[in-house]
PDB file of N, CA and C in Angstrom:
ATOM      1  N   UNK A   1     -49.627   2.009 -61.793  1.00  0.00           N
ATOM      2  CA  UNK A   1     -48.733   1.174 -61.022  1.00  0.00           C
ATOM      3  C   UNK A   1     -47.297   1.460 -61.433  1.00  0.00           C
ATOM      4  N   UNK A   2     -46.295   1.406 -60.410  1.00  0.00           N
ATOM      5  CA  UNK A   2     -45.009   1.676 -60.473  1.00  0.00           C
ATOM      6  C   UNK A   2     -44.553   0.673 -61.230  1.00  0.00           C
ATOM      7  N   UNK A   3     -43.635   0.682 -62.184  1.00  0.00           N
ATOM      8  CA  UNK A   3     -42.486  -0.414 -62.697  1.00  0.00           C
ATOM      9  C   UNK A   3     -41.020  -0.248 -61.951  1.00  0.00           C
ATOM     10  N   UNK A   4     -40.692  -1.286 -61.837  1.00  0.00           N
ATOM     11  CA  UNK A   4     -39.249  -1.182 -61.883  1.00  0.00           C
ATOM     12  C   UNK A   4     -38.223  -2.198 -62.525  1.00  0.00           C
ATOM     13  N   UNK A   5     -37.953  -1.770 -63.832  1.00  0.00           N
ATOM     14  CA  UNK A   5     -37.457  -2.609 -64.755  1.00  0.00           C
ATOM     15  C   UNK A   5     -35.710  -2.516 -64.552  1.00  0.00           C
ATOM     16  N   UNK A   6     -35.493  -1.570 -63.625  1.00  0.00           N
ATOM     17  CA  UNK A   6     -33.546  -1.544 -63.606  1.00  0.00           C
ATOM     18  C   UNK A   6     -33.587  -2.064 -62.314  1.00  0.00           C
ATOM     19  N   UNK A   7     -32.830  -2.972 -62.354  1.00  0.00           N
ATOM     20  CA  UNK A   7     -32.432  -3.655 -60.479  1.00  0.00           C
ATOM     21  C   UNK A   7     -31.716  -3.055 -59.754  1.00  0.00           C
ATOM     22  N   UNK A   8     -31.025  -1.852 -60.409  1.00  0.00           N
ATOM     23  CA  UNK A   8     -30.299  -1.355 -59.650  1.00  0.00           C
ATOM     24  C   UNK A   8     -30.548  -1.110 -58.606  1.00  0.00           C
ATOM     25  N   UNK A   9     -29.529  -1.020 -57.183  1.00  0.00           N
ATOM     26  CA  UNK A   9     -29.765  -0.198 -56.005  1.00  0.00           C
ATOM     27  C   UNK A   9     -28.640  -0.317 -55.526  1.00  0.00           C
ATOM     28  N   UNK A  10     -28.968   0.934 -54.774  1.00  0.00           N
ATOM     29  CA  UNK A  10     -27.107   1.411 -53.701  1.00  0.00           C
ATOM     30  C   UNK A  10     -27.401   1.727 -52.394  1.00  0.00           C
ATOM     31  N   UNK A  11     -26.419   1.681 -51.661  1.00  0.00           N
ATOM     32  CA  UNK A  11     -25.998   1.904 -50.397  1.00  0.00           C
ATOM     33  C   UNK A  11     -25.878   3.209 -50.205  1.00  0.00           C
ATOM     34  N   UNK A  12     -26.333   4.059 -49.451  1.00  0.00           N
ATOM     35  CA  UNK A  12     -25.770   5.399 -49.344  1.00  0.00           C
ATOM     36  C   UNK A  12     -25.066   5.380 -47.483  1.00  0.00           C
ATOM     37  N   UNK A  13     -24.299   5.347 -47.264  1.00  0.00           N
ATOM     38  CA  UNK A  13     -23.758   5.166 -45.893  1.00  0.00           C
ATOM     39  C   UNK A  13     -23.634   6.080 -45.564  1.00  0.00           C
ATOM     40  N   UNK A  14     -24.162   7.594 -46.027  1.00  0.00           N
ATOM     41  CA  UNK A  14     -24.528   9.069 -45.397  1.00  0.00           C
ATOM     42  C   UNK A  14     -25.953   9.312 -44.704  1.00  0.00           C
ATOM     43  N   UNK A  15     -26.607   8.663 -45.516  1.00  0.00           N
ATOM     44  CA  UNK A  15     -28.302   8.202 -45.290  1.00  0.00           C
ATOM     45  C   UNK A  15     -28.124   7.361 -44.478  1.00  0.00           C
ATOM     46  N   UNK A  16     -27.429   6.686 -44.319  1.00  0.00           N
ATOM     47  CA  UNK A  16     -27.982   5.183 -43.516  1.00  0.00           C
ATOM     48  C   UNK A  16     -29.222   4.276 -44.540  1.00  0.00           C
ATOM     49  N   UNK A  17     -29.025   4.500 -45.738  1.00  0.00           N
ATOM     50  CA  UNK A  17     -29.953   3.455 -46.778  1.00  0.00           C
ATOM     51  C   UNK A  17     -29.871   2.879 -47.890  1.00  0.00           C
ATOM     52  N   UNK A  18     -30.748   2.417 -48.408  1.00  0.00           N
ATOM     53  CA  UNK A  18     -30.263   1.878 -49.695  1.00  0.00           C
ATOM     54  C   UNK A  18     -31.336   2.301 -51.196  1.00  0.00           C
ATOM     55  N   UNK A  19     -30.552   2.902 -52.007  1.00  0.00           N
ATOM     56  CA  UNK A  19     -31.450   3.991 -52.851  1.00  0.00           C
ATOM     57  C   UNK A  19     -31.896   2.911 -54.131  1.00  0.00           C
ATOM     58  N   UNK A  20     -33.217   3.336 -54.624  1.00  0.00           N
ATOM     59  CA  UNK A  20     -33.720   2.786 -55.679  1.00  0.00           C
ATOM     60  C   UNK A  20     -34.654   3.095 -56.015  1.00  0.00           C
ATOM     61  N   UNK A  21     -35.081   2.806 -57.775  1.00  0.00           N
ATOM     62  CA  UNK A  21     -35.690   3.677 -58.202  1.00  0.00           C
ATOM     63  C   UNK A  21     -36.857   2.849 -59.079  1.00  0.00           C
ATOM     64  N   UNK A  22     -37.995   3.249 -59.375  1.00  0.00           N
ATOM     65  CA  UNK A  22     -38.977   3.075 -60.171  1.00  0.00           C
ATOM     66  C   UNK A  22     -39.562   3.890 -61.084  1.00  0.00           C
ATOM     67  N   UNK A  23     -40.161   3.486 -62.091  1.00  0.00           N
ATOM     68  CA  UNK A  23     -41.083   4.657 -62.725  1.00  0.00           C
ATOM     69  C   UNK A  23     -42.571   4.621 -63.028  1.00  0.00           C
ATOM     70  N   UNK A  24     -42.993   5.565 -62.929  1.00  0.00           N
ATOM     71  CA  UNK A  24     -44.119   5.785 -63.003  1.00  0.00           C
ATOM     72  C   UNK A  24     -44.530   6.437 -64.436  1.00  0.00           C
ATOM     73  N   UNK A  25     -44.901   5.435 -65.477  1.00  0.00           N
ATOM     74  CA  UNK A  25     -44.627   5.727 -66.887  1.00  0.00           C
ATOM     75  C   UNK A  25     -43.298   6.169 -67.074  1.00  0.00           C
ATOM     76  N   UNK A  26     -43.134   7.198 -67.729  1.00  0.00           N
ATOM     77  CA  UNK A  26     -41.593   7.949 -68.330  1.00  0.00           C
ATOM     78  C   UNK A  26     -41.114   8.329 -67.033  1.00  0.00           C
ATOM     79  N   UNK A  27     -41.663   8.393 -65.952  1.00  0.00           N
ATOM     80  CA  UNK A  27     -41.280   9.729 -65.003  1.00  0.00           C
ATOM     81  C   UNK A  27     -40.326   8.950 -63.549  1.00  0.00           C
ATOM     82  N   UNK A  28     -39.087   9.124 -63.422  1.00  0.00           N
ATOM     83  CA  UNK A  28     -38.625   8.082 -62.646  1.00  0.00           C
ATOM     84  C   UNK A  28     -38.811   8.973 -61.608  1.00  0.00           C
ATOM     85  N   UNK A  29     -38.796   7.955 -60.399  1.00  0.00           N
ATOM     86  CA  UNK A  29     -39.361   8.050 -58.837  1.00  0.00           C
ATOM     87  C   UNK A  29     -37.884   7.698 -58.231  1.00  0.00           C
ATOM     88  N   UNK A  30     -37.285   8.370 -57.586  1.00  0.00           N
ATOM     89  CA  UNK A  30     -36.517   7.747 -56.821  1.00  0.00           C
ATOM     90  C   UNK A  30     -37.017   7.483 -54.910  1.00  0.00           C
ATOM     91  N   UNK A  31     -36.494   6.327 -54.471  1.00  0.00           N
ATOM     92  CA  UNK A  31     -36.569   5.567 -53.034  1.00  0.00           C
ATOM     93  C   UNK A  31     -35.376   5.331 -52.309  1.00  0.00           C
ATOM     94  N   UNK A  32     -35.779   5.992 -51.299  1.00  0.00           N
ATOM     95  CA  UNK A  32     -34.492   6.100 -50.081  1.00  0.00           C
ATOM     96  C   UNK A  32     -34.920   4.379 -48.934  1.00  0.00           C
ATOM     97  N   UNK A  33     -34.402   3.618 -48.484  1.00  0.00           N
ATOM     98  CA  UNK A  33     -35.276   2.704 -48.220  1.00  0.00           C
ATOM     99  C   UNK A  33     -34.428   2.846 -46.583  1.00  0.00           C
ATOM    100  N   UNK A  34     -34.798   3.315 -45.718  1.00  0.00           N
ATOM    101  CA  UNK A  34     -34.210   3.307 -44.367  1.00  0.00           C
ATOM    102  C   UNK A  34     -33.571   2.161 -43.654  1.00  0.00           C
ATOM    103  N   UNK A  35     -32.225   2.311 -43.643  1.00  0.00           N
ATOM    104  CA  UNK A  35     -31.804   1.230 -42.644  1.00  0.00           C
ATOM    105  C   UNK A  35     -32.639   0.437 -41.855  1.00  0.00           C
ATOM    106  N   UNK A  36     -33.630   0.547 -40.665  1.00  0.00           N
ATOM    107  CA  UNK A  36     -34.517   0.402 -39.501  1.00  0.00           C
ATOM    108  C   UNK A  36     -35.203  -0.685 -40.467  1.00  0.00           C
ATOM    109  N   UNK A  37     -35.829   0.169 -41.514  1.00  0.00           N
ATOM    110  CA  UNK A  37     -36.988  -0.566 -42.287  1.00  0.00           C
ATOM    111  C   UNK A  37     -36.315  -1.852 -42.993  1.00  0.00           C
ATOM    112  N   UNK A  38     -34.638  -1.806 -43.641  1.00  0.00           N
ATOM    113  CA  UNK A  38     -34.483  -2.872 -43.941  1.00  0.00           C
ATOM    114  C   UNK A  38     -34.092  -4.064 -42.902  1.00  0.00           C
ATOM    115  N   UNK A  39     -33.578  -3.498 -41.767  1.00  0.00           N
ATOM    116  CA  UNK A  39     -33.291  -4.549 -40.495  1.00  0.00           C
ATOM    117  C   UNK A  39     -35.020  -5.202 -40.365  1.00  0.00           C
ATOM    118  N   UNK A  40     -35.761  -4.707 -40.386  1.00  0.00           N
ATOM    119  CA  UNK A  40     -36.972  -4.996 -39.845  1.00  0.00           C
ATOM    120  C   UNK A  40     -37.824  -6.094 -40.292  1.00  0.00           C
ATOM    121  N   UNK A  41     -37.512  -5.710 -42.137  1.00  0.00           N
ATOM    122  CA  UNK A  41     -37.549  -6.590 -43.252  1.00  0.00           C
ATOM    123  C   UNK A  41     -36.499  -7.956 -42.996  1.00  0.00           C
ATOM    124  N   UNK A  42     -35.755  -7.879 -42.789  1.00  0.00           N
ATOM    125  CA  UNK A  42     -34.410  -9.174 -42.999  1.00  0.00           C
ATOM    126  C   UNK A  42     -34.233  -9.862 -41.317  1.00  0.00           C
ATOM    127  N   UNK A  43     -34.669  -9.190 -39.998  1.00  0.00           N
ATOM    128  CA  UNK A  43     -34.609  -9.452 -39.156  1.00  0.00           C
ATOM    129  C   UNK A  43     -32.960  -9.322 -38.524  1.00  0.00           C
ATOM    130  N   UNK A  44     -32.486  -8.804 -38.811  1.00  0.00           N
ATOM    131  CA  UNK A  44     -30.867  -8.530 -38.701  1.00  0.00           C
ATOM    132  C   UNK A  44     -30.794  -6.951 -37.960  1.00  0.00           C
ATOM    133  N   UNK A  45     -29.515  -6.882 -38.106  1.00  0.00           N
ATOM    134  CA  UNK A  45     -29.105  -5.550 -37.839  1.00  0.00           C
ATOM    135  C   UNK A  45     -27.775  -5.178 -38.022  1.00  0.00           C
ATOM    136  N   UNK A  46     -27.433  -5.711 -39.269  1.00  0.00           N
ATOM    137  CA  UNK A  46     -25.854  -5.623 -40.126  1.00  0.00           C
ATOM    138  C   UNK A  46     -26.083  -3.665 -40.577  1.00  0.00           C
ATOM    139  N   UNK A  47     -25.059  -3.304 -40.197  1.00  0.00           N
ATOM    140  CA  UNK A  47     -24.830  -2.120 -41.432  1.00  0.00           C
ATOM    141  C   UNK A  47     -24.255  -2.059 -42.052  1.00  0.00           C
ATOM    142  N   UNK A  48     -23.376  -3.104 -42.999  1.00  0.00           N
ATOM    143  CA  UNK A  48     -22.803  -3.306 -43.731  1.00  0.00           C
ATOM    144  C   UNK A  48     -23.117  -3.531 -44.725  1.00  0.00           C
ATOM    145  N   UNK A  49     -22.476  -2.938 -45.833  1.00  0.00           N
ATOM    146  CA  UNK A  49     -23.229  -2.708 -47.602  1.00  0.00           C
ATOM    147  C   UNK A  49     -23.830  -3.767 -48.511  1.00  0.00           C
ATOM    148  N   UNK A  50     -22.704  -4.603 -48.245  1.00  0.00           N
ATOM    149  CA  UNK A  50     -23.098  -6.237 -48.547  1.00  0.00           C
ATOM    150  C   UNK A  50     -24.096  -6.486 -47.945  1.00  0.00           C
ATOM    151  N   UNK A  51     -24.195  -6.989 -46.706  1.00  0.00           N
ATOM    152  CA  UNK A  51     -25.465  -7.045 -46.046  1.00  0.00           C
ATOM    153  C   UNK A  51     -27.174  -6.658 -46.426  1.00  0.00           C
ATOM    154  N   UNK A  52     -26.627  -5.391 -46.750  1.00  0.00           N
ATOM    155  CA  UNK A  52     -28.015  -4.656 -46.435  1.00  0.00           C
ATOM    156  C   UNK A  52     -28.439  -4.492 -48.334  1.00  0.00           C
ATOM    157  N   UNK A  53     -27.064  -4.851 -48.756  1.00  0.00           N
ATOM    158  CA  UNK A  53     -28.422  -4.713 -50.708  1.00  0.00           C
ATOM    159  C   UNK A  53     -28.478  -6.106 -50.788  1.00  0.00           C
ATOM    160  N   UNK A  54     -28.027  -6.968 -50.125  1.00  0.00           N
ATOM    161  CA  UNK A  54     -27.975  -8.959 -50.045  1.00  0.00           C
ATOM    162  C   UNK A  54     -29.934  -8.914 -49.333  1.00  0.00           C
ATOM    163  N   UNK A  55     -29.664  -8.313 -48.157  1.00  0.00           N
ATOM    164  CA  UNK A  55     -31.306  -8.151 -47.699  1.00  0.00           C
ATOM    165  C   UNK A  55     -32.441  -7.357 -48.497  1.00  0.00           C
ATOM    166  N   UNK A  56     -32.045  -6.243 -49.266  1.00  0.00           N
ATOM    167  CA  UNK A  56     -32.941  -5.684 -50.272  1.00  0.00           C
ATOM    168  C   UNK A  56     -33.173  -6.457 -51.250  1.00  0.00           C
ATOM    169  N   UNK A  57     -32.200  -7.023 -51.983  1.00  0.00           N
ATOM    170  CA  UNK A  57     -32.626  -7.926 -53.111  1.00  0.00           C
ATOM    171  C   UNK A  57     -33.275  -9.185 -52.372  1.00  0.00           C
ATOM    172  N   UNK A  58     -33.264  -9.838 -51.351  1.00  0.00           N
ATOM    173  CA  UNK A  58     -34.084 -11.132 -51.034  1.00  0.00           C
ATOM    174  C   UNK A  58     -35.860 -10.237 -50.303  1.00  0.00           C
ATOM    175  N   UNK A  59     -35.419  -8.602 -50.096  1.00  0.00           N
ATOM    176  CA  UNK A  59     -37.086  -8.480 -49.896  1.00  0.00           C
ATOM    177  C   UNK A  59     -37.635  -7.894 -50.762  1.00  0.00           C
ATOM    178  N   UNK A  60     -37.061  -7.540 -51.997  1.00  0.00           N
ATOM    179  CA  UNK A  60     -37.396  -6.691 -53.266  1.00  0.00           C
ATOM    180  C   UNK A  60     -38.665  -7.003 -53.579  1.00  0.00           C
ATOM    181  N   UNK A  61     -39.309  -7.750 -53.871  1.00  0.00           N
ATOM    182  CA  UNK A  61     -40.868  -7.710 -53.776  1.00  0.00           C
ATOM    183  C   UNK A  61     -41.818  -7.149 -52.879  1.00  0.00           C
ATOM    184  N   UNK A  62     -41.296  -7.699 -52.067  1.00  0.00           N
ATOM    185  CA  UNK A  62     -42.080  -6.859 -50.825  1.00  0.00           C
ATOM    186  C   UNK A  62     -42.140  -5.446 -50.806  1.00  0.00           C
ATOM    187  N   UNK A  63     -41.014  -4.495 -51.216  1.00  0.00           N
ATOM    188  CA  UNK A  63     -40.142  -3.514 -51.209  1.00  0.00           C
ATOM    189  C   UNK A  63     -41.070  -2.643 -51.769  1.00  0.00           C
ATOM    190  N   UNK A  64     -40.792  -3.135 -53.407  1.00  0.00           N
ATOM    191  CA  UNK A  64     -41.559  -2.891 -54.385  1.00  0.00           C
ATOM    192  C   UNK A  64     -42.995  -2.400 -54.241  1.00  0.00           C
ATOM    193  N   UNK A  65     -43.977  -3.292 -53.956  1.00  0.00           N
ATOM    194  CA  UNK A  65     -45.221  -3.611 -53.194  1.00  0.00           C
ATOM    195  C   UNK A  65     -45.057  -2.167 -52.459  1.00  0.00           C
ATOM    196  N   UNK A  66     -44.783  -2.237 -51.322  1.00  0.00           N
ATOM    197  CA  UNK A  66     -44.572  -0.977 -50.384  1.00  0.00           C
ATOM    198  C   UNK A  66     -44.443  -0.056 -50.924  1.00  0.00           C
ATOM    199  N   UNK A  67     -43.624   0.330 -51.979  1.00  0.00           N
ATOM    200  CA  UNK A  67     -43.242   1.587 -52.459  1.00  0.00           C
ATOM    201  C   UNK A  67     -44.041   2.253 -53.874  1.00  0.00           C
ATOM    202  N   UNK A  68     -45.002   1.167 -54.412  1.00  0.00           N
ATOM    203  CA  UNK A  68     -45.875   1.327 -55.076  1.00  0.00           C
ATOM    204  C   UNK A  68     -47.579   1.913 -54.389  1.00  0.00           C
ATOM    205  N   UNK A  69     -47.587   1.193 -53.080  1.00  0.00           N
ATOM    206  CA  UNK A  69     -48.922   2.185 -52.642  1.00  0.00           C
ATOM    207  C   UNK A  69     -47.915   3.363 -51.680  1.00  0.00           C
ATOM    208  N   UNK A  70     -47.261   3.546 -51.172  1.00  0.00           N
ATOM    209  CA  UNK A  70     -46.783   4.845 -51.127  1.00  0.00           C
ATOM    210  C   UNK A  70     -46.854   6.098 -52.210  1.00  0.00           C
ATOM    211  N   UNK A  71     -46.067   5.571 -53.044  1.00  0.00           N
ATOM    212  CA  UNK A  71     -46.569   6.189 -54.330  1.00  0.00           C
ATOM    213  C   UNK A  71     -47.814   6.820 -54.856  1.00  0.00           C
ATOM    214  N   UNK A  72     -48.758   5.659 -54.508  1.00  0.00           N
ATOM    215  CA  UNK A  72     -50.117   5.758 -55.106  1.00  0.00           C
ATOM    216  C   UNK A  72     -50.892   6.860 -53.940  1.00  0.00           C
ATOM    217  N   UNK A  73     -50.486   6.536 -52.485  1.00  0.00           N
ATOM    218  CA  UNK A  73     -51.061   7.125 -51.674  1.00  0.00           C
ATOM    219  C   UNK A  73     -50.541   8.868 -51.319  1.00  0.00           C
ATOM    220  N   UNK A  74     -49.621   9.137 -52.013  1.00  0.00           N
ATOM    221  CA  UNK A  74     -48.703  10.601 -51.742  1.00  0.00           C
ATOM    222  C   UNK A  74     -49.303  10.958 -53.396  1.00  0.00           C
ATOM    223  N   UNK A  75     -50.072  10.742 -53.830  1.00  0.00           N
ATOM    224  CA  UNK A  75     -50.770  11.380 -54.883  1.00  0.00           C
ATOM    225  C   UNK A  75     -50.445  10.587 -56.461  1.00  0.00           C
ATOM    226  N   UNK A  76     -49.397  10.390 -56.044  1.00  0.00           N
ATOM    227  CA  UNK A  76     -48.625  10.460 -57.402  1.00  0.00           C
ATOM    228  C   UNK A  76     -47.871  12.082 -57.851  1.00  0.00           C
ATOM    229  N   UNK A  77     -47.898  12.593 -57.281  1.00  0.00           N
ATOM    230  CA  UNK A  77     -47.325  14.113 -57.732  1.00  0.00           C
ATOM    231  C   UNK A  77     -45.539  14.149 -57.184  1.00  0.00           C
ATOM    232  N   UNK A  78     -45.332  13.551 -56.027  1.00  0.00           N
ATOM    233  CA  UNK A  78     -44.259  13.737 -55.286  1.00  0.00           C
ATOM    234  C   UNK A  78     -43.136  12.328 -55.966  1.00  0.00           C
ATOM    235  N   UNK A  79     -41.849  12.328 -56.232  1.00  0.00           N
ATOM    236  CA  UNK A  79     -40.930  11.726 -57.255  1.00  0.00           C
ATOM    237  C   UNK A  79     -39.671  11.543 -56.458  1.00  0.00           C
ATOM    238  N   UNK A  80     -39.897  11.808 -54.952  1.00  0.00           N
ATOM    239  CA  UNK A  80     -38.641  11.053 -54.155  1.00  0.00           C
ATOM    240  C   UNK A  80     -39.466  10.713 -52.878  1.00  0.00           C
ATOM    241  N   UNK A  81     -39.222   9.449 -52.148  1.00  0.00           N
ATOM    242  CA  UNK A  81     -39.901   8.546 -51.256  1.00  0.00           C
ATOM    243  C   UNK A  81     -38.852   8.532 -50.007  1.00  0.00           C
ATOM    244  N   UNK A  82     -38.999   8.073 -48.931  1.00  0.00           N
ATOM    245  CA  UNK A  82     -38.303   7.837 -47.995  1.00  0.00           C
ATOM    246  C   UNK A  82     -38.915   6.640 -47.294  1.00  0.00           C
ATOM    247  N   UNK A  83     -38.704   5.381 -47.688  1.00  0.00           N
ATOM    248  CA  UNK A  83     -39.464   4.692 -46.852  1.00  0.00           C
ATOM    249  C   UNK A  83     -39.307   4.068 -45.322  1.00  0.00           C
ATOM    250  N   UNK A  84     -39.792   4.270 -44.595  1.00  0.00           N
ATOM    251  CA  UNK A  84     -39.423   4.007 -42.754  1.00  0.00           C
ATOM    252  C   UNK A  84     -40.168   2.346 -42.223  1.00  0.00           C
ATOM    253  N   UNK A  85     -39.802   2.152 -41.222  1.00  0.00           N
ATOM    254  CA  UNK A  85     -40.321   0.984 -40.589  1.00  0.00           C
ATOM    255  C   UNK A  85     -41.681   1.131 -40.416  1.00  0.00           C
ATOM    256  N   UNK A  86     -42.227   2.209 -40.553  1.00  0.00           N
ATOM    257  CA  UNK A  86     -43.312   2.268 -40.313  1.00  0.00           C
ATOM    258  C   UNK A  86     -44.520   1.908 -40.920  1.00  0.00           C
ATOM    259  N   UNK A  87     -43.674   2.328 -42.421  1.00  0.00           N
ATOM    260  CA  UNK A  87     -44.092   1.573 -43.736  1.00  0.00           C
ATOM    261  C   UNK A  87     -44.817  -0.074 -44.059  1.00  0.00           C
ATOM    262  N   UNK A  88     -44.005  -0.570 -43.227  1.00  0.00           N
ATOM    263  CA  UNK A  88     -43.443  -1.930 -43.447  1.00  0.00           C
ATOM    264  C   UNK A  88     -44.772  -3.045 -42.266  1.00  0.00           C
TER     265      UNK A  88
END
């Protein structure tokens, strides 16, 4: 199972997302979390930076959750994620 013990996360407004990371033992995973997927999550459709890590941190569990059987389901071998609405 994924941890994610740093809260960090960012905005990338080149991506259109908001980046964050977990690890899988020693081995950190980084997560691209798609705009679409966070509107979808929060029910909004802000693209604004505030906005959209204000909506990641109130769905961060959920997030989490999601990005842990992704993880589990892409083998475990692969160490950058992209997660989509589809996800969700």
């Amino acid at each position: 199972m994924l941890s994610f013990p740093n809260p960090s996360r960012s905005f990338d407004a080149t991506r259109n997302c908001v980046c964050f990371w977990g690890y899988d033992k020693s081995i950190e995973v980084s997560f691209y979390l798609d705009l679409c997927a966070l509107q979808k999550l929060s029910h909004g459709d802000s693209e604004l930076e505030a906005d959209c890590l204000e909506a990641f941190d109130i769905a961060s569990n959920q997030i989490h959750k999601v990005a842990d059987k992704i993880h589990k389901k892409r083998g475990g071998s692969v160490y950058t994620h992209t997660l989509t609405e589809d996800d969700f």
